[in-house]
N, C-alpha and C. Protein backbone atom coordinates (compact mmCIF):
# COMPACT_ATOMS: atom_id res chain seq x y z
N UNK A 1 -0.35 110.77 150.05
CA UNK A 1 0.13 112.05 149.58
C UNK A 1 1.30 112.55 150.43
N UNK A 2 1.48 112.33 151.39
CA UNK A 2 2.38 112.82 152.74
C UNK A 2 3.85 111.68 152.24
N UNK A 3 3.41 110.78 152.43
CA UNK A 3 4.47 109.85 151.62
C UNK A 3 5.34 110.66 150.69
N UNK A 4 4.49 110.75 149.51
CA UNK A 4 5.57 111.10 148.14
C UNK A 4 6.13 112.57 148.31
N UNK A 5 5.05 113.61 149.16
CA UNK A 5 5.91 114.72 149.38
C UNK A 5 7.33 114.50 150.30
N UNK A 6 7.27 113.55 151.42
CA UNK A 6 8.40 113.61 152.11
C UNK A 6 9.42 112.50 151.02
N UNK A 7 9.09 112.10 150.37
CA UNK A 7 10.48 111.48 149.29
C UNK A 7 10.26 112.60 148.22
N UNK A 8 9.88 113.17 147.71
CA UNK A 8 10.13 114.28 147.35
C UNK A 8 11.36 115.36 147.61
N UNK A 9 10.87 116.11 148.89
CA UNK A 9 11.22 116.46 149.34
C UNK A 9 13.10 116.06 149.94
N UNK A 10 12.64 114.91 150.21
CA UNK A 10 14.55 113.50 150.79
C UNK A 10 15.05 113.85 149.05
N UNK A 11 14.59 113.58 148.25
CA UNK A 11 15.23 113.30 146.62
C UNK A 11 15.54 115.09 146.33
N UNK A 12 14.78 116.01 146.56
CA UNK A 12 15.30 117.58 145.98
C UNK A 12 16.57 118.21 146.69
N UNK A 13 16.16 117.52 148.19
CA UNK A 13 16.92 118.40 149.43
C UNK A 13 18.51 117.61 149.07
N UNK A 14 18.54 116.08 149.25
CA UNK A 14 19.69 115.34 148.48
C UNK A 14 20.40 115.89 147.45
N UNK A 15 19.85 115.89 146.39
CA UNK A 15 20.32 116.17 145.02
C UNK A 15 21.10 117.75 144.79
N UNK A 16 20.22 118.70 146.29
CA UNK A 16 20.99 120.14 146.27
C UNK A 16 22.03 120.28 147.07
N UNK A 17 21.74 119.47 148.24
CA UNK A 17 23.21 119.10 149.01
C UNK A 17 24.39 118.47 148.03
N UNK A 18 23.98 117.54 147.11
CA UNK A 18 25.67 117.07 146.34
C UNK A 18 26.07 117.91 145.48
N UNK A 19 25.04 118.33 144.59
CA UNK A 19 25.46 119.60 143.99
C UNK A 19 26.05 120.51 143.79
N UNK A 20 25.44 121.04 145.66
CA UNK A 20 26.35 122.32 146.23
C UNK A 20 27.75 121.41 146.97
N UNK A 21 27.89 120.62 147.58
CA UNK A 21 29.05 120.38 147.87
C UNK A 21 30.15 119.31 147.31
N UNK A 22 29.60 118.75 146.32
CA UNK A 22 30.25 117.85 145.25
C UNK A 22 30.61 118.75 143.77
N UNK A 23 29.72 119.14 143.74
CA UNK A 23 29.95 119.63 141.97
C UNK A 23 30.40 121.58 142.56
N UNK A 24 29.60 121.84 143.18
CA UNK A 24 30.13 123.53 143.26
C UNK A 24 31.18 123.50 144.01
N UNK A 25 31.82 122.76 145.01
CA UNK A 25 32.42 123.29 145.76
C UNK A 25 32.31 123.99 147.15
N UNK A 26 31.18 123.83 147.63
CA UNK A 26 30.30 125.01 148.93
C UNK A 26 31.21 124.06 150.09
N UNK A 27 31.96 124.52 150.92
CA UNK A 27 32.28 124.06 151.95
C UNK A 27 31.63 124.45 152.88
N UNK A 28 30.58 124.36 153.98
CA UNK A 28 29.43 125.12 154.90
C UNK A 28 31.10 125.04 156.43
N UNK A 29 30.39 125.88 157.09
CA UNK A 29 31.32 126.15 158.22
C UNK A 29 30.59 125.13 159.57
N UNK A 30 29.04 124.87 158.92
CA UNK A 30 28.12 123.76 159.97
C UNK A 30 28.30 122.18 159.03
N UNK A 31 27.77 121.76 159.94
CA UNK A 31 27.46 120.26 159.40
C UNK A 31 26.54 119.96 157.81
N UNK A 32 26.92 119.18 156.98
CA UNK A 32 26.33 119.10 156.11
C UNK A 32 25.09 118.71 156.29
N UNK A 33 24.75 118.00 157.43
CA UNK A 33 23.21 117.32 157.50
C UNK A 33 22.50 118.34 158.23
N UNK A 34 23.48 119.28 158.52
CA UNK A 34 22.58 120.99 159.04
C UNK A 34 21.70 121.15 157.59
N UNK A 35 22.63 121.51 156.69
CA UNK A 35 22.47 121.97 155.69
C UNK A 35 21.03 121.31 154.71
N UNK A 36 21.53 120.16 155.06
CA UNK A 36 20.35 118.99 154.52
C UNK A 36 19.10 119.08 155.18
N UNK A 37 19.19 119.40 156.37
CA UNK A 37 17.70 119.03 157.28
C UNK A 37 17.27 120.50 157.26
N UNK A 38 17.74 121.60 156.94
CA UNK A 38 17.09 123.19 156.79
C UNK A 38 16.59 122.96 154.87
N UNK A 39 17.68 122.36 154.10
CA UNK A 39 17.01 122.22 152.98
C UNK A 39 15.73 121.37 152.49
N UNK A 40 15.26 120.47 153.54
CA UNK A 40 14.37 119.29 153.38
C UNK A 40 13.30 120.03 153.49
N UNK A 41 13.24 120.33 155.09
CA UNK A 41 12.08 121.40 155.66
C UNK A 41 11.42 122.07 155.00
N UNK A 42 12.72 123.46 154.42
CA UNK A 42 12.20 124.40 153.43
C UNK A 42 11.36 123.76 152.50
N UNK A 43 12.12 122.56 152.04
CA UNK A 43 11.47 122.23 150.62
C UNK A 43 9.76 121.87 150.78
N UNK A 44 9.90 121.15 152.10
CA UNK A 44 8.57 120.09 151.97
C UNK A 44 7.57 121.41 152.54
N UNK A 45 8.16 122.40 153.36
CA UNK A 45 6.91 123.64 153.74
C UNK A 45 6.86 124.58 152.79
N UNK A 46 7.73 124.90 151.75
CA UNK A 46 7.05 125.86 150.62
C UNK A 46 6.26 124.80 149.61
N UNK A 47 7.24 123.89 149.12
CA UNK A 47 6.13 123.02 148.16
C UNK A 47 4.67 123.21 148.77
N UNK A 48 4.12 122.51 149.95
CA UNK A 48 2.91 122.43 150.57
C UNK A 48 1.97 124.05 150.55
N UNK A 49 3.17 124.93 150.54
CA UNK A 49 2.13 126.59 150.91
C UNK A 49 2.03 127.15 149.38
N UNK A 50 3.16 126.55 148.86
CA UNK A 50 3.07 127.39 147.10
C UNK A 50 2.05 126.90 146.34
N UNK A 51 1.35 127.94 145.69
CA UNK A 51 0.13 127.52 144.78
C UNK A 51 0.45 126.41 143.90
N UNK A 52 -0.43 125.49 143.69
CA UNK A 52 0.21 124.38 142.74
C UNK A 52 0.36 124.54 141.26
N UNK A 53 1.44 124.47 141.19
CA UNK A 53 1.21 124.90 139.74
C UNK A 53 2.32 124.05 138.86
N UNK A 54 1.93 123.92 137.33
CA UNK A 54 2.95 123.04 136.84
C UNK A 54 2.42 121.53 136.30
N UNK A 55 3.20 120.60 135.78
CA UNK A 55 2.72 119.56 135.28
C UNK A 55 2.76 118.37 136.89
N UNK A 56 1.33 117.20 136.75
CA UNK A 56 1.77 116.36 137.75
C UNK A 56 1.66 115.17 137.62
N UNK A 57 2.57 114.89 138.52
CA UNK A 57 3.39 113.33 138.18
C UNK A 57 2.92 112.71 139.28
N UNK A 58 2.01 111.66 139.37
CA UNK A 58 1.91 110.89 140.54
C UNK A 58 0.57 111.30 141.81
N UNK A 59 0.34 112.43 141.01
CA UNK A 59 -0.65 113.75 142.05
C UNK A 59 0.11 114.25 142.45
N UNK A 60 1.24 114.85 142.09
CA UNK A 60 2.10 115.50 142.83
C UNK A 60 2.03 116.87 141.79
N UNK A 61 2.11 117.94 142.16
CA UNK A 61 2.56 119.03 141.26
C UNK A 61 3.99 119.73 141.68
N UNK A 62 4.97 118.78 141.43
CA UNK A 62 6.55 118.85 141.52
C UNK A 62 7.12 120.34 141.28
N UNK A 63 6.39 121.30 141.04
CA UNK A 63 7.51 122.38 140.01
C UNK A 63 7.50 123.44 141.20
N UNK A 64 7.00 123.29 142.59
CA UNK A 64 6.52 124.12 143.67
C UNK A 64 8.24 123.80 144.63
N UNK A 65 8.43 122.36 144.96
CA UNK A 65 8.90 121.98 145.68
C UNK A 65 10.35 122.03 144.82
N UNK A 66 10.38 122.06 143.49
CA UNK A 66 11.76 122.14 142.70
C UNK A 66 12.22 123.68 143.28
N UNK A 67 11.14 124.67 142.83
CA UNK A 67 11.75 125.67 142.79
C UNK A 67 11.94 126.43 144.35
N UNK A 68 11.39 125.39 145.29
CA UNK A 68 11.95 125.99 146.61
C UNK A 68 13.02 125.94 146.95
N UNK A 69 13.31 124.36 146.51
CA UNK A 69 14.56 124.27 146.69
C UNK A 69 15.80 124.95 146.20
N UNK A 70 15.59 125.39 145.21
CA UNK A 70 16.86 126.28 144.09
C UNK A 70 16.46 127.35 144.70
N UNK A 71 15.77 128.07 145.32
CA UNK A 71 15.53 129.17 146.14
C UNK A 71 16.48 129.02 147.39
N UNK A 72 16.28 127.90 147.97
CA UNK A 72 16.83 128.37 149.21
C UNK A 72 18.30 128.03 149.45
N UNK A 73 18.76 126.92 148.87
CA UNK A 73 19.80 126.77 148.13
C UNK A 73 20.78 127.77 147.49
N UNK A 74 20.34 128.43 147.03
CA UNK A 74 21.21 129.95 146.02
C UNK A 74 21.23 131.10 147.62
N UNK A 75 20.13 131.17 148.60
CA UNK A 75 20.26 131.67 149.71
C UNK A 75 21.24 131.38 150.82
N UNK A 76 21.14 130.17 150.87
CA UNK A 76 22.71 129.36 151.97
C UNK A 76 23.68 129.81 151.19
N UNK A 77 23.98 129.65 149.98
CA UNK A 77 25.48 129.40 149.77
C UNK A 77 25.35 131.51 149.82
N UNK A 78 24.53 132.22 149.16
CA UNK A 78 24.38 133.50 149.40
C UNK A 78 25.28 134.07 150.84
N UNK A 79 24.49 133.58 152.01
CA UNK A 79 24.38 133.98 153.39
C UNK A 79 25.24 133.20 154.06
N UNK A 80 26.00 132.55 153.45
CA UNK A 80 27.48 131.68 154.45
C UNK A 80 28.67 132.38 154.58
N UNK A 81 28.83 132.99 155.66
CA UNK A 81 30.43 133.01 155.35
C UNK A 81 31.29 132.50 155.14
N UNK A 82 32.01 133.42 154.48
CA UNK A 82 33.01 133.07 153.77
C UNK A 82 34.44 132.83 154.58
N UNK A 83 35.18 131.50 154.33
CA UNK A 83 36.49 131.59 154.84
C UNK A 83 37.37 132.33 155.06
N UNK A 84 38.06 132.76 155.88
CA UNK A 84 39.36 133.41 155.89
C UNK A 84 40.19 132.98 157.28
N UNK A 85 41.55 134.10 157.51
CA UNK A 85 41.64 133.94 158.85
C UNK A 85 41.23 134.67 159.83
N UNK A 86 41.68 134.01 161.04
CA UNK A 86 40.87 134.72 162.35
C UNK A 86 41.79 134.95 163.29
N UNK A 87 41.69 136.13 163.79
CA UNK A 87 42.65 136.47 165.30
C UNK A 87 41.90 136.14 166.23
N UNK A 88 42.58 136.21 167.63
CA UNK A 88 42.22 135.68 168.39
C UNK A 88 41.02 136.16 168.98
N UNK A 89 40.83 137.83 169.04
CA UNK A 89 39.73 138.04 169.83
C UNK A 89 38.43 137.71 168.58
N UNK A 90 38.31 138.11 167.42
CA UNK A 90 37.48 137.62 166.15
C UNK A 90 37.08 136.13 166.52
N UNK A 91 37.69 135.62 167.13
CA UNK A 91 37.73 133.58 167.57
C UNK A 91 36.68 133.46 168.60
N UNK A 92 36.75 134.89 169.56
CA UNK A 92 35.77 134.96 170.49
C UNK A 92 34.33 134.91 170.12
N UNK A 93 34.34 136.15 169.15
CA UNK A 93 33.36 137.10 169.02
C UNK A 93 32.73 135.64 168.37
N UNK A 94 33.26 134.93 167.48
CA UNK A 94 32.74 134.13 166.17
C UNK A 94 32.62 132.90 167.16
N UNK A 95 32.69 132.45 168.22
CA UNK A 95 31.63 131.63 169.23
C UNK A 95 30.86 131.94 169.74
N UNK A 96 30.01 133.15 169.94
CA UNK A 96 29.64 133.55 170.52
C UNK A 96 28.30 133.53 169.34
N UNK A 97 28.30 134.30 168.43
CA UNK A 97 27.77 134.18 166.86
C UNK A 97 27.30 132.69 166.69
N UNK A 98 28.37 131.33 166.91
CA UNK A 98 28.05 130.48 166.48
C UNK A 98 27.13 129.87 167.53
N UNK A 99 26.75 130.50 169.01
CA UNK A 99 25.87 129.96 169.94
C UNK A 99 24.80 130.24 169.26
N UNK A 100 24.75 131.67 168.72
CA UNK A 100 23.41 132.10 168.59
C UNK A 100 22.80 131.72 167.35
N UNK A 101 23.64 131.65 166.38
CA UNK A 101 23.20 130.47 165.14
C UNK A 101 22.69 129.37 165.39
N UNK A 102 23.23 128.51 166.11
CA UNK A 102 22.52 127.17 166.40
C UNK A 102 21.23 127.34 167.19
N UNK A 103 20.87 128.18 167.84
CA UNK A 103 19.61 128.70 168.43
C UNK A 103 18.53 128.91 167.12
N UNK A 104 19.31 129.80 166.60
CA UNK A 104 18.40 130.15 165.50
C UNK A 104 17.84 128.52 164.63
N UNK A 105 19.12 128.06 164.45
CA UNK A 105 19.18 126.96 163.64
C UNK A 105 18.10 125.93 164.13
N UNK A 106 17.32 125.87 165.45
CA UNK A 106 16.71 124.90 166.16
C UNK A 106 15.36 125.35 166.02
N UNK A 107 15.14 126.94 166.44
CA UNK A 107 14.00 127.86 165.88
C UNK A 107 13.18 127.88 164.68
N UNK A 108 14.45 127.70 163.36
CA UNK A 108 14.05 127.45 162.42
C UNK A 108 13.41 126.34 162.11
N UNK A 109 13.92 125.12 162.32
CA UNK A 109 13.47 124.15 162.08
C UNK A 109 12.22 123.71 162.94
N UNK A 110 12.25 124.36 163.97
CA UNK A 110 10.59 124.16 164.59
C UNK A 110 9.81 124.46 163.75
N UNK A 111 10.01 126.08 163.55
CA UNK A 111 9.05 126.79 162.53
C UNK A 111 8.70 126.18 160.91
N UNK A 112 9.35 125.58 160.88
CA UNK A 112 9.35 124.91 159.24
C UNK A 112 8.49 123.58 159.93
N UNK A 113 9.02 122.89 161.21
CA UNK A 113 8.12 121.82 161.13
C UNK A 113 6.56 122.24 161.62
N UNK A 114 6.46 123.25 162.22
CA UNK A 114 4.97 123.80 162.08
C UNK A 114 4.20 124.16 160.73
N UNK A 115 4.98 124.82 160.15
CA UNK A 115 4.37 124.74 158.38
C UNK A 115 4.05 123.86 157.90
N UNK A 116 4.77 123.07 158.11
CA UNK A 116 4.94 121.32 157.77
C UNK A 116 3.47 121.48 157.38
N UNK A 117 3.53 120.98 159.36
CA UNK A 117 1.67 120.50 160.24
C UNK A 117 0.56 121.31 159.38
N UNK A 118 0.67 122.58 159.42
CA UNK A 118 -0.70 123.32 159.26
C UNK A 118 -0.71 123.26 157.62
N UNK A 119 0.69 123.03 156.83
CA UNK A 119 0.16 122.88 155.74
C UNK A 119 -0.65 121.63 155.24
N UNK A 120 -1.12 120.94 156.15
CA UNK A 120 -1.59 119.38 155.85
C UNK A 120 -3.26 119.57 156.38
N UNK A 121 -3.41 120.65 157.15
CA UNK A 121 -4.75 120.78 157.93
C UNK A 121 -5.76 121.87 156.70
């Protein structure tokens, strides 16, 4: 069962990464495999906590882990800033921002891989 959720999960988180940056256009200001490894997470710890519900394929009840993903997905591209230009002291301020993002960014992904865990117990 752990199996097909984590290809699950590799196949939803994939398919929203090309999406958003092949077909929409989303240029992220982080790494795309940022983007990928916060979308995987999400996917595989709400699928696991969301009530099951929906048709299933395999023992899987797929329609939990679809719709996390289009959730959190419509949230990144939501909560990214947006391009423009930057002066010099704005150059400061916006490293300073980007320390504390990647903090967050490491936080998060703990916390999602704890959901992970306890959603399996």
């Amino acid at each position: 069962m752990i199996i097909a959720h984590v290809v699950l999960s590799l196949v939803l988180s994939g398919a929203a990464v090309a999406i958003l940056v092949r077909g929409l256009q989303f240029r992220p200001s982080t790494p795309i495999w940022s983007l990928f490894l916060v979308l995987f997470f999400a996917t595989w710890a709400g699928g696991l906590w969301l009530l099951p519900v929906g048709p299933s394929h395999l023992g899987i009840n797929w329609l939990p882990f679809v719709l996390v993903t289009i959730l959190v997905a419509v949230l990144v591209v939501a909560l990214a800033p947006h391009g423009g230009t930057r002066k010099g002291d704005e150059r400061e301020v916006e490293r300073e921002v980007e320390v504390g993002l990647g903090v967050f960014f490491w936080v998060l992904i703990g916390a999602l891989t704890v959901a992970v865990v306890s959603g399996y117990q």
